[in-house]
N, C-alpha and C. Protein backbone atom coordinates (compact mmCIF):
# COMPACT_ATOMS: atom_id res chain seq x y z
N UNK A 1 0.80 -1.19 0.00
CA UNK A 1 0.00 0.00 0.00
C UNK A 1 0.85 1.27 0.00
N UNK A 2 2.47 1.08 -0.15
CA UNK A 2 2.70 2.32 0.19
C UNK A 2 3.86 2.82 -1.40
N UNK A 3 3.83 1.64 -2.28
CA UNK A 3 4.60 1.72 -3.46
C UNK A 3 3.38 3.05 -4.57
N UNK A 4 3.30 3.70 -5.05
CA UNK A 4 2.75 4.39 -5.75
C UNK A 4 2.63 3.91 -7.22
N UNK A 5 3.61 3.10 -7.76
CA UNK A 5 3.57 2.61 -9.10
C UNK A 5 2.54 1.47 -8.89
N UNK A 6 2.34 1.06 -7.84
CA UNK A 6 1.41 -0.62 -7.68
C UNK A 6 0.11 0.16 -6.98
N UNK A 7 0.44 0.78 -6.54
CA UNK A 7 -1.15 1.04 -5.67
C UNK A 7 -2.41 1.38 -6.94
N UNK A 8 -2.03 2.18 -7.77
CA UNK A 8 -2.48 2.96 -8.84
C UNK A 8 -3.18 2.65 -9.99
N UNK A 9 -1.59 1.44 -10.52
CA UNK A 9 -1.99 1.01 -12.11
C UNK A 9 -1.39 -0.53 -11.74
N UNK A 10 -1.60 -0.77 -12.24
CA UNK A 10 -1.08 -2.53 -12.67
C UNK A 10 -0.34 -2.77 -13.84
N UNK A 11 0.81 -2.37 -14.37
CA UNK A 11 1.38 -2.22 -15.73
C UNK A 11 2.11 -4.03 -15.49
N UNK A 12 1.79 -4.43 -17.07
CA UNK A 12 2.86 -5.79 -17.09
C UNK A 12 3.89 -5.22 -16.92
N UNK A 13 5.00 -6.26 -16.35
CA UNK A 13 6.32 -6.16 -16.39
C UNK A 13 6.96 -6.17 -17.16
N UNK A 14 8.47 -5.78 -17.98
CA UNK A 14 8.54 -5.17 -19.25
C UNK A 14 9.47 -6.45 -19.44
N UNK A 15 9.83 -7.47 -18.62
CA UNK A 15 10.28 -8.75 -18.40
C UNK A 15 9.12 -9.68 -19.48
N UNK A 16 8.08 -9.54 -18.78
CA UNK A 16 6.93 -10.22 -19.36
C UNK A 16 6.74 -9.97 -20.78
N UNK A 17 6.27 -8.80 -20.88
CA UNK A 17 6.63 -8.15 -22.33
C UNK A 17 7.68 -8.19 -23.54
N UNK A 18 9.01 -8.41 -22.86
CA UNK A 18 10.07 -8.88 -23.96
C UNK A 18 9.34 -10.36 -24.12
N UNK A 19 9.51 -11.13 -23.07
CA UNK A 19 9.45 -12.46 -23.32
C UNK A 19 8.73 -12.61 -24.33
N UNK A 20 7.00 -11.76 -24.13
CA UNK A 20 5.79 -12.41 -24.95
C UNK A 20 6.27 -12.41 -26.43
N UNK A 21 6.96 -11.21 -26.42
CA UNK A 21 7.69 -10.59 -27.62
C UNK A 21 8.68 -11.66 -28.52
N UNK A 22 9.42 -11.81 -27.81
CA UNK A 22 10.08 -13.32 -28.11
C UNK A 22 9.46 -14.62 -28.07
N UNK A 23 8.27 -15.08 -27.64
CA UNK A 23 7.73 -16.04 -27.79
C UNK A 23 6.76 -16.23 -29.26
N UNK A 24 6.44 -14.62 -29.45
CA UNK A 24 5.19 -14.97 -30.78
C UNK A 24 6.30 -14.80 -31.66
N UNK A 25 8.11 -14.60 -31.77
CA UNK A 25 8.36 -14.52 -32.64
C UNK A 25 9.04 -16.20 -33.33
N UNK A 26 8.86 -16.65 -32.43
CA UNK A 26 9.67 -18.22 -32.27
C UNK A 26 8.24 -18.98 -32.78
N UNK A 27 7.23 -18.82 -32.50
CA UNK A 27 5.94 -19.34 -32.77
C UNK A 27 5.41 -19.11 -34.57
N UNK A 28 6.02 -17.67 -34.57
CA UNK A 28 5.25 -17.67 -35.86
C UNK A 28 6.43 -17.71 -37.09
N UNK A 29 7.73 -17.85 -36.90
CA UNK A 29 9.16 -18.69 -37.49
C UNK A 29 8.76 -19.92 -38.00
N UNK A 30 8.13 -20.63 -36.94
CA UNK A 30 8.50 -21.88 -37.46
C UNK A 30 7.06 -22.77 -36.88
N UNK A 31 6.45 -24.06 -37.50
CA UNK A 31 5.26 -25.06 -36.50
C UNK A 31 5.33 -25.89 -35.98
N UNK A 32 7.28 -26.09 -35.86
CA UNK A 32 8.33 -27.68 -35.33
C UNK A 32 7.45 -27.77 -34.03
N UNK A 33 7.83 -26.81 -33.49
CA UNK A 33 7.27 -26.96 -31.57
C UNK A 33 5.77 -27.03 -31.67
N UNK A 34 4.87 -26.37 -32.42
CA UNK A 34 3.15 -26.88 -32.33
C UNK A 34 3.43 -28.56 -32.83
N UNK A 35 4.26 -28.93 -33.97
CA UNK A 35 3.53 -30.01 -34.28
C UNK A 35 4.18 -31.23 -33.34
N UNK A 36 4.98 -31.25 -33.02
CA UNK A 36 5.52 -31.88 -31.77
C UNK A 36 4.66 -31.98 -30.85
N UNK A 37 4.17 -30.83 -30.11
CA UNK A 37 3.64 -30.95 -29.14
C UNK A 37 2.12 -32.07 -29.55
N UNK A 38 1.65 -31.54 -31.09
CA UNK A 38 0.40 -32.33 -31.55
C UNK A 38 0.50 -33.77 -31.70
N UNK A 39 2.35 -34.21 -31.86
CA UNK A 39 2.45 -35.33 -32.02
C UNK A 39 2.14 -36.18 -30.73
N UNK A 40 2.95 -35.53 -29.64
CA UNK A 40 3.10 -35.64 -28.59
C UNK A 40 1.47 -36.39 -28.17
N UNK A 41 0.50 -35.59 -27.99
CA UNK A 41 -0.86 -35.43 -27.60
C UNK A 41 -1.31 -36.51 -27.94
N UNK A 42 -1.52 -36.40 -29.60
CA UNK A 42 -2.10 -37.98 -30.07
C UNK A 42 -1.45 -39.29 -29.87
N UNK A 43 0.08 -39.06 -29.37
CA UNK A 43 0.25 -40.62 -29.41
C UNK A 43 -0.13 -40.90 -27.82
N UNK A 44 -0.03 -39.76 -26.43
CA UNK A 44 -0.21 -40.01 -25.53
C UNK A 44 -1.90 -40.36 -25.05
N UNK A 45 -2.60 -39.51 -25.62
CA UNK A 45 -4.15 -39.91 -25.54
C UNK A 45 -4.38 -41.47 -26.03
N UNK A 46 -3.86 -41.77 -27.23
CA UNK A 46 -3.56 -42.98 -27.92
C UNK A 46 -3.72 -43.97 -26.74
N UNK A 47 -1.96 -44.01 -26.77
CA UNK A 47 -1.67 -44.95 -25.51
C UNK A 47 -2.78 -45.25 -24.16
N UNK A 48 -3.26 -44.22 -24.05
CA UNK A 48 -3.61 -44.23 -22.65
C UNK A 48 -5.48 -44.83 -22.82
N UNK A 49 -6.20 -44.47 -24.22
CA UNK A 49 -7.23 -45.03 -24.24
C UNK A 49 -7.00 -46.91 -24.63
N UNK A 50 -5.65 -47.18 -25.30
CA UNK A 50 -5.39 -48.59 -25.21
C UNK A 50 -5.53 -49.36 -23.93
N UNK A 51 -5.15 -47.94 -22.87
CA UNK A 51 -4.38 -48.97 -21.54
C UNK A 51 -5.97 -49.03 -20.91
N UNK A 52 -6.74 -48.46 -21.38
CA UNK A 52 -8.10 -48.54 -20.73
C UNK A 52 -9.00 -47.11 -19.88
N UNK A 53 -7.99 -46.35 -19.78
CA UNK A 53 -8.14 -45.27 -19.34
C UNK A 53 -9.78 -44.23 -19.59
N UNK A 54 -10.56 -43.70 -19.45
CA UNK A 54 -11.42 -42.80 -20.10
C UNK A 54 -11.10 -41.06 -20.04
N UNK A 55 -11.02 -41.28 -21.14
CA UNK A 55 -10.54 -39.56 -21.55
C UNK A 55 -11.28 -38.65 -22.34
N UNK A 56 -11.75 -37.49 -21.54
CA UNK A 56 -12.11 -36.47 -22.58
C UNK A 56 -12.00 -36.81 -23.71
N UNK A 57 -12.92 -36.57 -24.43
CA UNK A 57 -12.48 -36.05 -26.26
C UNK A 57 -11.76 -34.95 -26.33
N UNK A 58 -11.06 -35.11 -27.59
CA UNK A 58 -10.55 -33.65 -27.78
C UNK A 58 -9.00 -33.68 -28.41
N UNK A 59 -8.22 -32.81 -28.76
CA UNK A 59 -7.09 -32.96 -29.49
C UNK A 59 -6.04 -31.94 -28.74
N UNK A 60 -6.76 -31.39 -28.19
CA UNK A 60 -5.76 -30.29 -26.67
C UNK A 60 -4.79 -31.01 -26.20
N UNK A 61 -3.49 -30.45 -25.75
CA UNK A 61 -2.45 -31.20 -25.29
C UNK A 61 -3.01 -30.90 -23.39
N UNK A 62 -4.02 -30.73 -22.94
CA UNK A 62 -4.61 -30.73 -21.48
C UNK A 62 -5.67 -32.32 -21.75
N UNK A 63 -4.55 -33.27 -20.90
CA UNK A 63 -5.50 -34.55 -21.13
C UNK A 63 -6.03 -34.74 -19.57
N UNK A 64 -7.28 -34.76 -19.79
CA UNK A 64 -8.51 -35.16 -18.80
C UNK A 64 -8.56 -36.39 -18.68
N UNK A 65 -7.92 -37.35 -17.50
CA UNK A 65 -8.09 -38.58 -16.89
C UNK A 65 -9.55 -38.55 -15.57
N UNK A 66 -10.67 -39.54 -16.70
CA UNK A 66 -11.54 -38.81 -15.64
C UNK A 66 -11.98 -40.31 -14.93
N UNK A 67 -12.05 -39.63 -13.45
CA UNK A 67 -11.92 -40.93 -12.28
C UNK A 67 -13.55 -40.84 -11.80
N UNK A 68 -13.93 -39.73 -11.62
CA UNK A 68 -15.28 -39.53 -11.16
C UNK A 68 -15.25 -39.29 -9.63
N UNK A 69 -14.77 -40.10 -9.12
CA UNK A 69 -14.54 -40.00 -7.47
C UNK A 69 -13.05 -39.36 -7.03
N UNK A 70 -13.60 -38.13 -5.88
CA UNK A 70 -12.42 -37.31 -5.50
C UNK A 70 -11.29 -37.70 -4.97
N UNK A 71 -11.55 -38.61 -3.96
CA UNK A 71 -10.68 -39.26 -3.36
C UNK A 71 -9.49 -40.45 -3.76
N UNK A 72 -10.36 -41.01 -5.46
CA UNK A 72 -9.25 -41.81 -6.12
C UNK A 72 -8.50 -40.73 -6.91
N UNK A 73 -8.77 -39.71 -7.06
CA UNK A 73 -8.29 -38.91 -7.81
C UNK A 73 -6.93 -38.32 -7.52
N UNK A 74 -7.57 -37.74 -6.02
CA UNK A 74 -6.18 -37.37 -5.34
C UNK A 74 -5.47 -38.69 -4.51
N UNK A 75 -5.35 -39.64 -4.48
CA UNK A 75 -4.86 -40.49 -4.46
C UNK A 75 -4.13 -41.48 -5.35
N UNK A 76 -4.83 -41.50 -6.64
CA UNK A 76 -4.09 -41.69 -7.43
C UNK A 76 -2.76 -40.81 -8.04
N UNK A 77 -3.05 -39.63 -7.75
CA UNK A 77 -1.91 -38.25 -8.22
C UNK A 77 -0.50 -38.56 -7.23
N UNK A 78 -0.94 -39.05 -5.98
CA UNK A 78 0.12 -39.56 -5.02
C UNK A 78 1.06 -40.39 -5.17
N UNK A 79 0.17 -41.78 -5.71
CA UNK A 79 0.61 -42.88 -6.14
C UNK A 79 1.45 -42.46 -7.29
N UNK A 80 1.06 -41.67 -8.46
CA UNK A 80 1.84 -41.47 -9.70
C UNK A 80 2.98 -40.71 -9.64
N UNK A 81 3.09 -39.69 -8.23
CA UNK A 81 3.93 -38.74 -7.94
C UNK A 81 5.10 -40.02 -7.21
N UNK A 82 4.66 -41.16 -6.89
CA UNK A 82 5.82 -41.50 -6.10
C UNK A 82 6.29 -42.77 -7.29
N UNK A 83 5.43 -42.59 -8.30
CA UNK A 83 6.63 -43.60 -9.30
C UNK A 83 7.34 -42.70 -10.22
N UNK A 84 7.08 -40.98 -10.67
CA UNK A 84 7.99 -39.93 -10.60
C UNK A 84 7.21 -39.06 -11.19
N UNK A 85 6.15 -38.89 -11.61
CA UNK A 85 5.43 -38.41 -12.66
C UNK A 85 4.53 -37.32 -11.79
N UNK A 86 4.49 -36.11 -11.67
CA UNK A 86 3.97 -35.80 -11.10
C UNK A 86 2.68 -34.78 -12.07
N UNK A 87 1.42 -34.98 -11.47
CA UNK A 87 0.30 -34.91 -11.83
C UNK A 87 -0.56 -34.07 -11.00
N UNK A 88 -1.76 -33.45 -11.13
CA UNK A 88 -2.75 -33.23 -10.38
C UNK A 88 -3.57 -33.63 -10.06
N UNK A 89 -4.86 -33.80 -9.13
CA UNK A 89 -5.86 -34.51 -8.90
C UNK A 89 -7.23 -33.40 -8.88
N UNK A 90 -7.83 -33.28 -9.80
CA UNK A 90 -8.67 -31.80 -9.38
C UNK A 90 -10.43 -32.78 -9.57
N UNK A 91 -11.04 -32.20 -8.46
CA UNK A 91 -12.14 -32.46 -7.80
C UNK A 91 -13.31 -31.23 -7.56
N UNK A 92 -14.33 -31.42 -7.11
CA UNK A 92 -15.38 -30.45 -6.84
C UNK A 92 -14.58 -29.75 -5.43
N UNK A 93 -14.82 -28.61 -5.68
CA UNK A 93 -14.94 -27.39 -6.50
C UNK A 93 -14.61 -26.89 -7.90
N UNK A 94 -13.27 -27.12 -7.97
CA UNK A 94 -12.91 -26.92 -8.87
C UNK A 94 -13.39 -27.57 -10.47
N UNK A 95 -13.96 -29.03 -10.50
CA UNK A 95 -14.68 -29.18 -11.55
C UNK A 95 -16.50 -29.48 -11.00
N UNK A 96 -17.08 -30.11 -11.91
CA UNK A 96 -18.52 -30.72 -11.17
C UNK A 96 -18.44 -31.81 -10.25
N UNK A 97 -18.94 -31.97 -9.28
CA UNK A 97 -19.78 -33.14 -8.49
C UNK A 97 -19.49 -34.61 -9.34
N UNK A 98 -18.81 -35.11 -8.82
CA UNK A 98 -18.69 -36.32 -10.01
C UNK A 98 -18.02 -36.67 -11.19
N UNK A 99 -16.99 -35.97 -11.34
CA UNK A 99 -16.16 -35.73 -12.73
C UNK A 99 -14.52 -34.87 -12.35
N UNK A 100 -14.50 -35.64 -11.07
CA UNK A 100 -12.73 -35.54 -11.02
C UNK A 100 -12.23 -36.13 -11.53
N UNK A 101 -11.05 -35.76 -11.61
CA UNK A 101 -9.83 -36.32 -12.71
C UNK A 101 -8.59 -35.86 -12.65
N UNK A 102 -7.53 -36.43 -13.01
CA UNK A 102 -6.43 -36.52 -13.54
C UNK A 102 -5.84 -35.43 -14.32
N UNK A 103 -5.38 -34.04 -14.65
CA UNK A 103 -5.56 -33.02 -15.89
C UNK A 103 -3.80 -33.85 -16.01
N UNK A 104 -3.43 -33.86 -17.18
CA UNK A 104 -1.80 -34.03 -17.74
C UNK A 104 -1.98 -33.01 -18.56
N UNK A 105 -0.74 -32.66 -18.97
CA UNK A 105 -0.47 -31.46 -19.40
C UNK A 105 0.90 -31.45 -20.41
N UNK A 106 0.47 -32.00 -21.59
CA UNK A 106 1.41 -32.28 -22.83
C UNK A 106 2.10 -30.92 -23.59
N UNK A 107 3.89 -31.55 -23.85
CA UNK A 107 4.24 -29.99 -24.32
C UNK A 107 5.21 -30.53 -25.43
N UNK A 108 5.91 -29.55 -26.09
CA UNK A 108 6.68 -30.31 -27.15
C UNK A 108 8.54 -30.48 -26.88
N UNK A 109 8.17 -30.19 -25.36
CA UNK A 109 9.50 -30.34 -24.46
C UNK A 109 9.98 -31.87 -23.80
N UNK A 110 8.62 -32.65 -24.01
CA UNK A 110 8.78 -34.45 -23.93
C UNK A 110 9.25 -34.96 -25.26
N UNK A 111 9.61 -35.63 -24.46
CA UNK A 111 10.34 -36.70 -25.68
C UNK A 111 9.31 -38.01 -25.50
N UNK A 112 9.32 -39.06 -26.14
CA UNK A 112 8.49 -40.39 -26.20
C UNK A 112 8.94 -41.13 -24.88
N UNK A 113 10.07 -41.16 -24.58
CA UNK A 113 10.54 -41.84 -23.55
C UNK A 113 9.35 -41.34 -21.79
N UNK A 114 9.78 -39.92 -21.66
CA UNK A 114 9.00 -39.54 -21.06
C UNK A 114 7.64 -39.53 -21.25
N UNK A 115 6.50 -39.53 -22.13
CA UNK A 115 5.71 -40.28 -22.26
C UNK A 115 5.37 -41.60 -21.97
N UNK A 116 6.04 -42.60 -22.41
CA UNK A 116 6.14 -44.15 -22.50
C UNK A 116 6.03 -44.01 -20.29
N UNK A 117 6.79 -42.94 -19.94
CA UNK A 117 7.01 -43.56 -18.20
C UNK A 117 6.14 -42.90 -17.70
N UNK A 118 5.55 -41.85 -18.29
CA UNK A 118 3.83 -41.76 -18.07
C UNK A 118 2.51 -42.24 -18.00
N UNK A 119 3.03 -42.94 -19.41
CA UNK A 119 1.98 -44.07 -19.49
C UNK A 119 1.95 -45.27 -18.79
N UNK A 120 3.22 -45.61 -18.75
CA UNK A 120 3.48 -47.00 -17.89
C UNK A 120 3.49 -46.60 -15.99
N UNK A 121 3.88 -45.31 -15.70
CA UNK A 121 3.22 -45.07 -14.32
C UNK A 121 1.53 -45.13 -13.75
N UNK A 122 1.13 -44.45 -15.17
CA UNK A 122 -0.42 -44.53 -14.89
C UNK A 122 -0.97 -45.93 -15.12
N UNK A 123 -0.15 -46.59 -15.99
CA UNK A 123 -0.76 -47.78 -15.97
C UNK A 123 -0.77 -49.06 -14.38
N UNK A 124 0.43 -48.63 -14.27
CA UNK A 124 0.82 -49.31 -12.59
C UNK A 124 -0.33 -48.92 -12.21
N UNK A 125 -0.06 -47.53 -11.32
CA UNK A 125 -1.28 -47.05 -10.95
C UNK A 125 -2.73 -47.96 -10.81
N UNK A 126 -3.34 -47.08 -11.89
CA UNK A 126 -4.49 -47.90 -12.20
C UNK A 126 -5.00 -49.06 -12.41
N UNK A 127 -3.95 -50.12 -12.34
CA UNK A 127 -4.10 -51.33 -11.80
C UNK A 127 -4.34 -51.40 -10.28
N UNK A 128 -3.10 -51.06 -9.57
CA UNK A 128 -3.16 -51.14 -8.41
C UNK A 128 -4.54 -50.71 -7.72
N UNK A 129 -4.80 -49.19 -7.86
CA UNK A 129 -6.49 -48.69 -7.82
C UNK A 129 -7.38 -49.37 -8.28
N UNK A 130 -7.71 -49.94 -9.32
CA UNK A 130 -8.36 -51.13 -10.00
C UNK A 130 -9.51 -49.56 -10.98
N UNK A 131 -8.31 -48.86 -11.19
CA UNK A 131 -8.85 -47.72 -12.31
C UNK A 131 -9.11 -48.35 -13.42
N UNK A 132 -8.37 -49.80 -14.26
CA UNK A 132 -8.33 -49.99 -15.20
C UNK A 132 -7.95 -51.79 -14.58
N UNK A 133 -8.09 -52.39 -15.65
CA UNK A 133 -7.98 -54.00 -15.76
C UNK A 133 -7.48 -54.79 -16.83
């Protein structure tokens, strides 16, 4: 309350601003990093509706593992965090009554390998939970 530049206005940071600056220029250069990341997405959604999993529709690299119940949710995120993979578990409030889940969050900074120990963590997992069979 007592800075005058913050009390007043809210200006982005000019940190923020180069960056954005440098980010749409790397974005609109080249579509290596979108299509990566797209590769990324479809082979991981892929995998994961093989392993039995139920997933959102959709082609977004934000994959929705949906458990339904809160408590396997955030319990399962535990379990996956301690074979290394770390995940979220988001539940009511934050979504509806009945439709917690899993969010993963695909980028074009994985490689397949890291995928593959994603998939094969969640797959542990969800055995163990009896998420999947």
């Amino acid at each position: 309350q007592r800075s005058r530049p913050y009390l007043f206005s809210k200006p982005v940071a000019p940190a923020i601003v180069t960056t954005s600056i440098a980010v749409q220029e790397i974005l609109s250069s080249t579509t290596e990093l979108r299509d990566k990341r797209e590769e990324n997405t479809k082979y991981f959604r892929e995998k994961m509706i093989v392993s039995g999993f139920n997933i959102k529709s959709g082609v977004h690299p934000i994959v929705p593992i949906m458990l339904g119940d809160a408590t396997l949710a955030k319990d399962m995120a535990v379990d996956i965090l301690d074979e290394g993979i770390y995940v979220i578990g988001f539940f009511f409030p934050v979504v509806p009554k009945g439709e917690a889940r899993i969010r993963v969050q695909i980028s074009a900074g994985m490689e397949k390998e890291h995928l593959d120990s994603a998939i094969a963590a969640f797959t542990k997992v969800g055995l163990d939970l009896g998420v999947i069979s």
